[in-house]
Structure formats: structure tokens, C-alpha cells
PDB file of N, CA and C in Angstrom:
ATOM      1  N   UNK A   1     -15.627 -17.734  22.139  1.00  0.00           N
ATOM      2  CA  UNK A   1     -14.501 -18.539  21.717  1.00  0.00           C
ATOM      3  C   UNK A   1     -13.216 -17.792  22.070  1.00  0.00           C
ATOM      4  N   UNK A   2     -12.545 -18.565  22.774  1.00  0.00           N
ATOM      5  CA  UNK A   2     -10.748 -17.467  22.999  1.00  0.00           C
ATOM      6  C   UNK A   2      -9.691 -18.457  22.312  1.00  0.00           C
ATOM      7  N   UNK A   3      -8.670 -17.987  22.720  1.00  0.00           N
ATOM      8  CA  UNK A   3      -7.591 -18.353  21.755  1.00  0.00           C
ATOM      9  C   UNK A   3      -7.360 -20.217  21.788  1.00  0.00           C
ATOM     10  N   UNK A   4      -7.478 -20.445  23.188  1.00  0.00           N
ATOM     11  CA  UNK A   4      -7.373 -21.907  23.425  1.00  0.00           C
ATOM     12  C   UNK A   4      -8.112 -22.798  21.951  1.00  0.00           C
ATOM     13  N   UNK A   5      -9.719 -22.357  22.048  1.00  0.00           N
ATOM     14  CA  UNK A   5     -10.299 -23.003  21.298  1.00  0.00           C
ATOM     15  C   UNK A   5      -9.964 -22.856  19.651  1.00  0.00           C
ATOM     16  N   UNK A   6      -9.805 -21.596  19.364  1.00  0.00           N
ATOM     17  CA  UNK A   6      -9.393 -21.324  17.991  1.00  0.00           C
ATOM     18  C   UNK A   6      -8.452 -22.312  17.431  1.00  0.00           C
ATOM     19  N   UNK A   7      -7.043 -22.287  18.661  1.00  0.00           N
ATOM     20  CA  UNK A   7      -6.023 -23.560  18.270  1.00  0.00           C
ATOM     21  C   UNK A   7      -6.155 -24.951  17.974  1.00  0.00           C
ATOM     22  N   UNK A   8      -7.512 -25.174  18.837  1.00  0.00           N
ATOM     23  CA  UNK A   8      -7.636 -26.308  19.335  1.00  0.00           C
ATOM     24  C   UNK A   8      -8.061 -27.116  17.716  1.00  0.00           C
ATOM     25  N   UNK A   9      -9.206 -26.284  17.149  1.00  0.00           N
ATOM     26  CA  UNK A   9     -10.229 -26.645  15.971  1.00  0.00           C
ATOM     27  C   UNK A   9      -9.115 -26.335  14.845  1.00  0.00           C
ATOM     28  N   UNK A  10      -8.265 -25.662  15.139  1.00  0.00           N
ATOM     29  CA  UNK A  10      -7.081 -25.378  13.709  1.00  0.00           C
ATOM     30  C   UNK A  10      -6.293 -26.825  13.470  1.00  0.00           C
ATOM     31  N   UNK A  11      -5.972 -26.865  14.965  1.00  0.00           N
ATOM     32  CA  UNK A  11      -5.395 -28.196  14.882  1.00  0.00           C
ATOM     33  C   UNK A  11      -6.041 -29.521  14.621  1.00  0.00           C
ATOM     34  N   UNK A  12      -7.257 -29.927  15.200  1.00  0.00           N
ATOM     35  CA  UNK A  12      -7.880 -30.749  14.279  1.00  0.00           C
ATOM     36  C   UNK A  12      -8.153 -30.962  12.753  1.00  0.00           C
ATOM     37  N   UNK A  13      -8.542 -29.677  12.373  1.00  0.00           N
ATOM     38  CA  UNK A  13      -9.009 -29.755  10.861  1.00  0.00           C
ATOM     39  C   UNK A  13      -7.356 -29.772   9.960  1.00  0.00           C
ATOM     40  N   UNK A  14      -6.015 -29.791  10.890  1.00  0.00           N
ATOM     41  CA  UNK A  14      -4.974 -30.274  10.144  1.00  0.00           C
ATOM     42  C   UNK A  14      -4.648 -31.262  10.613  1.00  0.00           C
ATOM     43  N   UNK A  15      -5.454 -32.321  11.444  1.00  0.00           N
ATOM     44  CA  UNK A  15      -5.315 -33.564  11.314  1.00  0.00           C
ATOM     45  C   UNK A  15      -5.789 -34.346  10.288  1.00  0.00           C
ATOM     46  N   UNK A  16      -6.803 -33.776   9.644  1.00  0.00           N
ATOM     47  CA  UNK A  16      -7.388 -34.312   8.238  1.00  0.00           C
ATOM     48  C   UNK A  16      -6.555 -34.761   7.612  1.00  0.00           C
ATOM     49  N   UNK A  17      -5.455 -33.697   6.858  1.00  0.00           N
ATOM     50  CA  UNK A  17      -4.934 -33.927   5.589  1.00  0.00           C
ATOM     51  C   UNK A  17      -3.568 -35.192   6.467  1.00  0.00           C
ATOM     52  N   UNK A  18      -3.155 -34.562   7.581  1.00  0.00           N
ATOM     53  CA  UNK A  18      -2.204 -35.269   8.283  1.00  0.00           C
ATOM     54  C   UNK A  18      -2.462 -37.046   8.394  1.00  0.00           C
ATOM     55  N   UNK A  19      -4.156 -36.942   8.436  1.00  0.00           N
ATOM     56  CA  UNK A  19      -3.887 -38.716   8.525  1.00  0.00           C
ATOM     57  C   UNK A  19      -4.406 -38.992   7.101  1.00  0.00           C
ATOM     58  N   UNK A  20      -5.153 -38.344   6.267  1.00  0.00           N
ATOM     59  CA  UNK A  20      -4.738 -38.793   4.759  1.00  0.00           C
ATOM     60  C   UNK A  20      -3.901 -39.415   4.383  1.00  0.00           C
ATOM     61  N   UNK A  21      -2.935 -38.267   4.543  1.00  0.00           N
ATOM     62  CA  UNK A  21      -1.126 -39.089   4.172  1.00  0.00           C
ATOM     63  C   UNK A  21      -0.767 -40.296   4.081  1.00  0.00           C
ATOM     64  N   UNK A  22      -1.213 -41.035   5.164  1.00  0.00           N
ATOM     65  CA  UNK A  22      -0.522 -42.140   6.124  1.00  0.00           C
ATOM     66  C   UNK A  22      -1.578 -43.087   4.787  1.00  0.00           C
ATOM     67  N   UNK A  23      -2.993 -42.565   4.500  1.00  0.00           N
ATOM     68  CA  UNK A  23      -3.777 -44.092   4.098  1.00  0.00           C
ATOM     69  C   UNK A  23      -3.463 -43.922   2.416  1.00  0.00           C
ATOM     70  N   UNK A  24      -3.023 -42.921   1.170  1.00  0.00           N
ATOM     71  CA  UNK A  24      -3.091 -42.617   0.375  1.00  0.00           C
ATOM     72  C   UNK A  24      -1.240 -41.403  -0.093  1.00  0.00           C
ATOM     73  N   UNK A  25      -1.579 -41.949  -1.566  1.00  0.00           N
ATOM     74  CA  UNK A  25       0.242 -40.451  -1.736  1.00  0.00           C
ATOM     75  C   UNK A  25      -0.504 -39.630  -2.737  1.00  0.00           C
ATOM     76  N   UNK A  26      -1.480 -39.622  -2.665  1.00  0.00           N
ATOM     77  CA  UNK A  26      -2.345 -38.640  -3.315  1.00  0.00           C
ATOM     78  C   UNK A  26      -2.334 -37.478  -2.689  1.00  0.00           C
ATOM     79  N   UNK A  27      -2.370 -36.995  -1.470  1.00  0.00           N
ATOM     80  CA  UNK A  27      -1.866 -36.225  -0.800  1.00  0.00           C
ATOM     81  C   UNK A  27      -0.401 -36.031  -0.136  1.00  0.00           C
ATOM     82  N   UNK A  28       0.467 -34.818  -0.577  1.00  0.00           N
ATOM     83  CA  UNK A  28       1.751 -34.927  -0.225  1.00  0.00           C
ATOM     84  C   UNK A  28       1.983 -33.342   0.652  1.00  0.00           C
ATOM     85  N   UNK A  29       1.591 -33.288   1.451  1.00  0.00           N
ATOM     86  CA  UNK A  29       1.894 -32.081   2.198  1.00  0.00           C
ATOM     87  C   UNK A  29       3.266 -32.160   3.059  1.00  0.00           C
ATOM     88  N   UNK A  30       3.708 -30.806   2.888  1.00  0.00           N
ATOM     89  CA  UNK A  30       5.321 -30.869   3.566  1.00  0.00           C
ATOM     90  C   UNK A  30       5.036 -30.023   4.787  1.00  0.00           C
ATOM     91  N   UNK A  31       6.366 -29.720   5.419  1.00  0.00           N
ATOM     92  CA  UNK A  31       6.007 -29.137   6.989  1.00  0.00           C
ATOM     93  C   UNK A  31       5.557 -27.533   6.617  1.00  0.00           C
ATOM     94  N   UNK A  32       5.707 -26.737   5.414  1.00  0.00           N
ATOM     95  CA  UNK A  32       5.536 -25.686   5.397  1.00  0.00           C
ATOM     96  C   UNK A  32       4.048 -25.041   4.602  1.00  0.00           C
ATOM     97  N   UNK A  33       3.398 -26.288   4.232  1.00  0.00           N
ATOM     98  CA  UNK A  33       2.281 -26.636   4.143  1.00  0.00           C
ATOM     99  C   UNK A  33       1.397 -26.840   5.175  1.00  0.00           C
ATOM    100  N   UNK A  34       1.520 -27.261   5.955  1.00  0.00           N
ATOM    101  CA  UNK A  34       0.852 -27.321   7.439  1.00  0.00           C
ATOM    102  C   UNK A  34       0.887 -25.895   8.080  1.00  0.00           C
ATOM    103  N   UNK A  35       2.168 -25.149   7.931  1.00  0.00           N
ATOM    104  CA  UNK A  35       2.438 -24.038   9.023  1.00  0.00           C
ATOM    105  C   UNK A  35       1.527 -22.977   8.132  1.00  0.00           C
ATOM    106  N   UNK A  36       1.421 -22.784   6.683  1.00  0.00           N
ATOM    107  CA  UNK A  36       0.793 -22.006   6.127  1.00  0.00           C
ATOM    108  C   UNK A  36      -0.849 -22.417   6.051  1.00  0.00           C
ATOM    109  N   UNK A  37      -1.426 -23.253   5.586  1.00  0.00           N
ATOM    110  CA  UNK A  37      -2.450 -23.789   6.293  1.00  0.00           C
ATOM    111  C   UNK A  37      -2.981 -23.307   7.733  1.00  0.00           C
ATOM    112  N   UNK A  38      -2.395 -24.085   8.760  1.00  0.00           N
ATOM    113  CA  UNK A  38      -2.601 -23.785   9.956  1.00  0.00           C
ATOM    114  C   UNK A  38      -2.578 -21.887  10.340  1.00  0.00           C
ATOM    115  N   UNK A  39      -1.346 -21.200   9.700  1.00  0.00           N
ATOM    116  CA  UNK A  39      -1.685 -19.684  10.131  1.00  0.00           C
ATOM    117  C   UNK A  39      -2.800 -19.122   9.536  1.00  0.00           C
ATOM    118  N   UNK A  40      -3.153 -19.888   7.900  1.00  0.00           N
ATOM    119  CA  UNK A  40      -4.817 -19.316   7.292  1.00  0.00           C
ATOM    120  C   UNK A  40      -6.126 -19.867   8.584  1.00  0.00           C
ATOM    121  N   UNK A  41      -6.095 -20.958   8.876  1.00  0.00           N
ATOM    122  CA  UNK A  41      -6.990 -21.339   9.399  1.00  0.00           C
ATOM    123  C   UNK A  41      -6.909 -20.302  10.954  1.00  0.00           C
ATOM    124  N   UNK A  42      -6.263 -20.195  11.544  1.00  0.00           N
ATOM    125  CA  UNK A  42      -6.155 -19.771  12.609  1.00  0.00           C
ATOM    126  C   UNK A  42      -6.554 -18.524  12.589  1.00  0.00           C
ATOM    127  N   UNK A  43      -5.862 -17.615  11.590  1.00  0.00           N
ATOM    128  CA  UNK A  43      -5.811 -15.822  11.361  1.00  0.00           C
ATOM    129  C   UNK A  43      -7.374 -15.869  11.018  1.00  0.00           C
ATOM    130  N   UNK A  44      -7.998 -17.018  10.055  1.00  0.00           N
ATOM    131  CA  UNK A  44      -9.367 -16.633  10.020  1.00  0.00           C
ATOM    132  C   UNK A  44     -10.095 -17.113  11.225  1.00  0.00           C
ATOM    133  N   UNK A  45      -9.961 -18.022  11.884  1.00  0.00           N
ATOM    134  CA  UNK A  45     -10.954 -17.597  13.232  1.00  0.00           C
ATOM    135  C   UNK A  45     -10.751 -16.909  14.436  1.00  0.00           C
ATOM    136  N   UNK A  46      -9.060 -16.216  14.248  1.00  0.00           N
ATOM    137  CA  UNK A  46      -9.237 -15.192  15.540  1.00  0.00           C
ATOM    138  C   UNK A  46      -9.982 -14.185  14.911  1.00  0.00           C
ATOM    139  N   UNK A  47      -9.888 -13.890  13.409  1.00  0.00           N
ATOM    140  CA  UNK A  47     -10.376 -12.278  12.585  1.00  0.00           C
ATOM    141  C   UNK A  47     -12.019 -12.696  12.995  1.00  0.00           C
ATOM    142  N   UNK A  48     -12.378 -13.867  12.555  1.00  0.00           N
ATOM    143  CA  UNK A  48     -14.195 -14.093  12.931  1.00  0.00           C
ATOM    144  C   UNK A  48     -14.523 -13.525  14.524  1.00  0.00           C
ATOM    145  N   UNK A  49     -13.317 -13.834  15.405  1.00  0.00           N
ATOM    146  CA  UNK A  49     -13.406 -14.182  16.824  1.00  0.00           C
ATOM    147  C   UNK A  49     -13.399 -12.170  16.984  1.00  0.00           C
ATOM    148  N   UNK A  50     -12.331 -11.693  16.543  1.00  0.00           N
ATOM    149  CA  UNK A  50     -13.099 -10.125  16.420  1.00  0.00           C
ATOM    150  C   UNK A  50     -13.773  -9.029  16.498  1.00  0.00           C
ATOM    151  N   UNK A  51     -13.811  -9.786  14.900  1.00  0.00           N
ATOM    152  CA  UNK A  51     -14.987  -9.016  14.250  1.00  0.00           C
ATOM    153  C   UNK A  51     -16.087  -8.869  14.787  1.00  0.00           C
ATOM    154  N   UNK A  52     -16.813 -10.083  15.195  1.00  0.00           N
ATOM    155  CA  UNK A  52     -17.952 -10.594  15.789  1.00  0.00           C
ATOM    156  C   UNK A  52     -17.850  -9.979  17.229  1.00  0.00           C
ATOM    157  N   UNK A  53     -16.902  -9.552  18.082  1.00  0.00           N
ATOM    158  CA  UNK A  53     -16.566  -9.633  19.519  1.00  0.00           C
ATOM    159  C   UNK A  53     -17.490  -8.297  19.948  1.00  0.00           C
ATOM    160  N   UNK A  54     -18.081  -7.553  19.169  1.00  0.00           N
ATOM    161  CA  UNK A  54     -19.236  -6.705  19.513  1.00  0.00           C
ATOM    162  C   UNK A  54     -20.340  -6.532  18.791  1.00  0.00           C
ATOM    163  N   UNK A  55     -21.098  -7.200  17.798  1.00  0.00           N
ATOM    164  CA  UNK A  55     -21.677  -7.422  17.772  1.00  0.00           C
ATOM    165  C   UNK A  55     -22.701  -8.360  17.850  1.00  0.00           C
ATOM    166  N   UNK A  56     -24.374  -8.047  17.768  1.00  0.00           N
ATOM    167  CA  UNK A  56     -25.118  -7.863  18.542  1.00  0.00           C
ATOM    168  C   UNK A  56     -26.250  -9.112  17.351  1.00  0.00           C
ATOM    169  N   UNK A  57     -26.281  -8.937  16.155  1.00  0.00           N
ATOM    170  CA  UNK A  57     -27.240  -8.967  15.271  1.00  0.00           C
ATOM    171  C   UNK A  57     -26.970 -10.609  14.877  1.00  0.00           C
ATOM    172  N   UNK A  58     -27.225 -11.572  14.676  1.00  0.00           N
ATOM    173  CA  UNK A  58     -26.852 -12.414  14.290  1.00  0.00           C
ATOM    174  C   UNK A  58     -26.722 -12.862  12.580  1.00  0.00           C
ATOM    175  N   UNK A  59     -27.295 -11.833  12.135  1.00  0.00           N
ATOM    176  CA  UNK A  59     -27.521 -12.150  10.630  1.00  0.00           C
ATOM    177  C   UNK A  59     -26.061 -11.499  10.205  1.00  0.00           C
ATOM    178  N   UNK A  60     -25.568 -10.126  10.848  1.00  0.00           N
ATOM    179  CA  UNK A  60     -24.459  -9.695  10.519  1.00  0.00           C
ATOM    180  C   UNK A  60     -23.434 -10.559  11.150  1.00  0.00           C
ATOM    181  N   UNK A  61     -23.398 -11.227  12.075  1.00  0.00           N
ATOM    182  CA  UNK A  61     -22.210 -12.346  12.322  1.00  0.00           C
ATOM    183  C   UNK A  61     -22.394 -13.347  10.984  1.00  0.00           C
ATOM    184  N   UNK A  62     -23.254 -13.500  11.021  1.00  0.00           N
ATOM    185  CA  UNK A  62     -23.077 -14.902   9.665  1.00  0.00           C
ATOM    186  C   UNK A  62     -22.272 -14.153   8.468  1.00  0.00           C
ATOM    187  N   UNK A  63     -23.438 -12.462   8.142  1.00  0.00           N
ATOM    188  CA  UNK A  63     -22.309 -12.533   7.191  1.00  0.00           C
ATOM    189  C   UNK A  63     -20.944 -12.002   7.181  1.00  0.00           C
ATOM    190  N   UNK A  64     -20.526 -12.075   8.832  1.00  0.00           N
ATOM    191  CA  UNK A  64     -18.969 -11.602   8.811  1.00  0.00           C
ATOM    192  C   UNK A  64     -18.165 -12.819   8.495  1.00  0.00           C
ATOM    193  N   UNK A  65     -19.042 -13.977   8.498  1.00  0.00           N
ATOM    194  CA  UNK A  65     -18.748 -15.337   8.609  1.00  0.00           C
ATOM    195  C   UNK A  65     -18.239 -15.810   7.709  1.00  0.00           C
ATOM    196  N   UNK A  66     -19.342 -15.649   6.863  1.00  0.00           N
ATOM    197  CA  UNK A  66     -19.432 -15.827   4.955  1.00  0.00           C
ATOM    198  C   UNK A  66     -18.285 -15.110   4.101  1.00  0.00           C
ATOM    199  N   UNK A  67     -18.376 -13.682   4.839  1.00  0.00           N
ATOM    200  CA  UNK A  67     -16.917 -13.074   4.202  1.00  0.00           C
ATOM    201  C   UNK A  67     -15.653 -13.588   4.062  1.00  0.00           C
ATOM    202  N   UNK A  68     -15.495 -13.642   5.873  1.00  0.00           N
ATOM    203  CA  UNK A  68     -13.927 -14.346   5.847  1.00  0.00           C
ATOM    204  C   UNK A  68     -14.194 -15.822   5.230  1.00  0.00           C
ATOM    205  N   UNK A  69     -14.516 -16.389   5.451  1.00  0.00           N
ATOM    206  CA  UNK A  69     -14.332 -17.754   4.407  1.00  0.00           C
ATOM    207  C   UNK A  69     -14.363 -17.515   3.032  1.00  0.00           C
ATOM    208  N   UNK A  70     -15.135 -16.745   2.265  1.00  0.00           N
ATOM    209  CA  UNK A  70     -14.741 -16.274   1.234  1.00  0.00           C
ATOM    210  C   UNK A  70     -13.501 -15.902   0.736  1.00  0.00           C
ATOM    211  N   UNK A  71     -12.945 -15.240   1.744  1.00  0.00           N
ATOM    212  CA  UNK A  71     -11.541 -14.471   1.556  1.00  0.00           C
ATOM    213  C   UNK A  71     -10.703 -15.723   2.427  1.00  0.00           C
ATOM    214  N   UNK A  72     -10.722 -16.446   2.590  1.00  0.00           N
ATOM    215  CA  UNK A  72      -9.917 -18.029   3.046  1.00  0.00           C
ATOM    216  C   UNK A  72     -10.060 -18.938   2.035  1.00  0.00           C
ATOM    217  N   UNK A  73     -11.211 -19.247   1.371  1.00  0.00           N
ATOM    218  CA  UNK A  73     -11.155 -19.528  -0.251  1.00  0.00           C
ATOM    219  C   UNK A  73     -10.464 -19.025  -1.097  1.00  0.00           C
ATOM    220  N   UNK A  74     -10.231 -17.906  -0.967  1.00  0.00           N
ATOM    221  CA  UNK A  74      -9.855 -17.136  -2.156  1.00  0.00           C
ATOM    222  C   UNK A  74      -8.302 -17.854  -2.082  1.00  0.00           C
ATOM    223  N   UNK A  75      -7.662 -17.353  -1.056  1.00  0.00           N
ATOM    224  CA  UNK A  75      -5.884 -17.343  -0.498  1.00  0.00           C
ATOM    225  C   UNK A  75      -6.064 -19.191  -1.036  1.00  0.00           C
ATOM    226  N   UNK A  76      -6.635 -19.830  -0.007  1.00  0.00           N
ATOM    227  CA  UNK A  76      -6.458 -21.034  -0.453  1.00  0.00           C
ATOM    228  C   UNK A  76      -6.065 -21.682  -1.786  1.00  0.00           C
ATOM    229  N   UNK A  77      -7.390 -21.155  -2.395  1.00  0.00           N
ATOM    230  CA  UNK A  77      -7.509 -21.588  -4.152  1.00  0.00           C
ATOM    231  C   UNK A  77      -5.926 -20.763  -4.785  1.00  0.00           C
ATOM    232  N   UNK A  78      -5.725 -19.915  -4.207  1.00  0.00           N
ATOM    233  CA  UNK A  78      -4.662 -19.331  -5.265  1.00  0.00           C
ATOM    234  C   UNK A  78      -3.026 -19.846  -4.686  1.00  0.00           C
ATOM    235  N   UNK A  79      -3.231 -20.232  -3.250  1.00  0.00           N
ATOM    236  CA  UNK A  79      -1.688 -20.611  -2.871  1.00  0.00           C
ATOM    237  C   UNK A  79      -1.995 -22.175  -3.688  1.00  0.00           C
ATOM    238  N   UNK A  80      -2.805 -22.611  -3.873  1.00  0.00           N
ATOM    239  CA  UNK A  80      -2.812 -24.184  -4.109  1.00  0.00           C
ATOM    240  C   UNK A  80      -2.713 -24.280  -5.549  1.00  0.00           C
ATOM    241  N   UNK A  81      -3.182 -23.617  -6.416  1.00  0.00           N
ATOM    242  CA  UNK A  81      -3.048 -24.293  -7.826  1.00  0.00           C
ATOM    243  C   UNK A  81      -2.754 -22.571  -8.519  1.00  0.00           C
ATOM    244  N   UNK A  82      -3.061 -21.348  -8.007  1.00  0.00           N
ATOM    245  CA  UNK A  82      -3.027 -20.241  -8.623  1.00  0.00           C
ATOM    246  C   UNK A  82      -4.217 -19.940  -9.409  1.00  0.00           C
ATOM    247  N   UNK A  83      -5.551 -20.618  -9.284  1.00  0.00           N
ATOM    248  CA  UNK A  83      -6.630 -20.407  -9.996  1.00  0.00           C
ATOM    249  C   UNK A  83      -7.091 -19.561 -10.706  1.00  0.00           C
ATOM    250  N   UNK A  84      -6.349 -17.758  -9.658  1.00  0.00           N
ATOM    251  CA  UNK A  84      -7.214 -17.168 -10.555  1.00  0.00           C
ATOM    252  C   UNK A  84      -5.925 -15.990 -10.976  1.00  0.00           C
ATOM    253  N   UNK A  85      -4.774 -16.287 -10.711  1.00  0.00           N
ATOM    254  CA  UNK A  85      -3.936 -15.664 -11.466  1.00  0.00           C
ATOM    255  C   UNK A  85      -3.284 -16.025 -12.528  1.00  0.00           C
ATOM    256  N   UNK A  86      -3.658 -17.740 -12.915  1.00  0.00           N
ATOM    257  CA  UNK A  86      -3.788 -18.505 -14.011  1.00  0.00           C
ATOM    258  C   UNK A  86      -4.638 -19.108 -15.238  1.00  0.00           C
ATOM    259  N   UNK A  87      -5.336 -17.765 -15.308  1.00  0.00           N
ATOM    260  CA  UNK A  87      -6.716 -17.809 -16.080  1.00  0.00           C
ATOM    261  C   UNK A  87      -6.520 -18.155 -17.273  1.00  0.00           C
ATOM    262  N   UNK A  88      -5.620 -16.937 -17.911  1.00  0.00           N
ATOM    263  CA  UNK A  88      -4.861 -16.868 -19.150  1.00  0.00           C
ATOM    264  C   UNK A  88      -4.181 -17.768 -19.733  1.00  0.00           C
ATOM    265  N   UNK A  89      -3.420 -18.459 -19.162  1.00  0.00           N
ATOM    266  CA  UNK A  89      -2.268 -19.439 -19.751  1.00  0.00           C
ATOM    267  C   UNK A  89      -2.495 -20.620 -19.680  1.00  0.00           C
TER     268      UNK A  89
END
């Protein structure tokens, strides 16, 4: 995978929320929502694109896989509602 493709799949999967919009106002994303979005999505599949870029094992690609999405969950859940720095209150 090189950079072309990384963009390519970032940019689709922010066509999702992008044509949401249009059918529903249940979703309200602004332009700086997209750009932050889009740099998570992206930073995690050049970091997969990487990480992975020498090795050999396939069980350790998955779980370099599993990680970063983990840690793309994490950012996600907490830029979006603050989940887990809002435990307390």
C-alpha cells in the first residue's frame, strides 16, 4: 500500500459521514471535523503502512493492526464525547 492508496480509502470512509449529512441533521460535522478525522484516519494507515513495511509474520501484522485501531478508538472516543476523561462527572 503507498501513499496514493492510504488517501484514497481515507477519503472514502469520509464520504460516509459526508453523505449522511445531506439524508439526516443527526449528524452535524463541520470542516474541522473532517480535517481532524481525515488526519486520524490517514496517520493510522501510513503508521500500519510502516510498521508492517518489514515485517515478515502475519500474525504480528494483525496484531500491529489491532493496536493501532485500538489507539484510533481510543483518540476517537475521547475527541468525540471525552469518554474516558469524563468518567467522574
Amino acid at each position: 500500500m503507498n501513499f496514493h492508496r492510504i488517501l484514497l480509502i481515507t477519503v472514502v470512509i469520509l464520504f460516509i459521514p459526508l453523505i449522511a449529512m445531506q439524508f439526516t441533521d443527526e449528524i452535524t460535522w463541520t470542516l474541522i471535523d473532517f480535517i481532524i478525522a481525515g488526519l486520524l484516519l490517514f496517520s493510522a494507515g501510513f503508521s500500519y503502512e510502516f510498521a508492517t513495511k518489514k515485517v515478515k509474520k502475519p500474525k504480528h501484522k494483525i496484531a500491529i493492526g489491532i493496536a493501532i485501531a485500538l489507539i484510533l478508538i481510543f483518540i476517537w472516543a475521547e475527541l468525540s464525547v471525552g469518554i474516558f476523561t469524563n468518567l467522574g462527572s
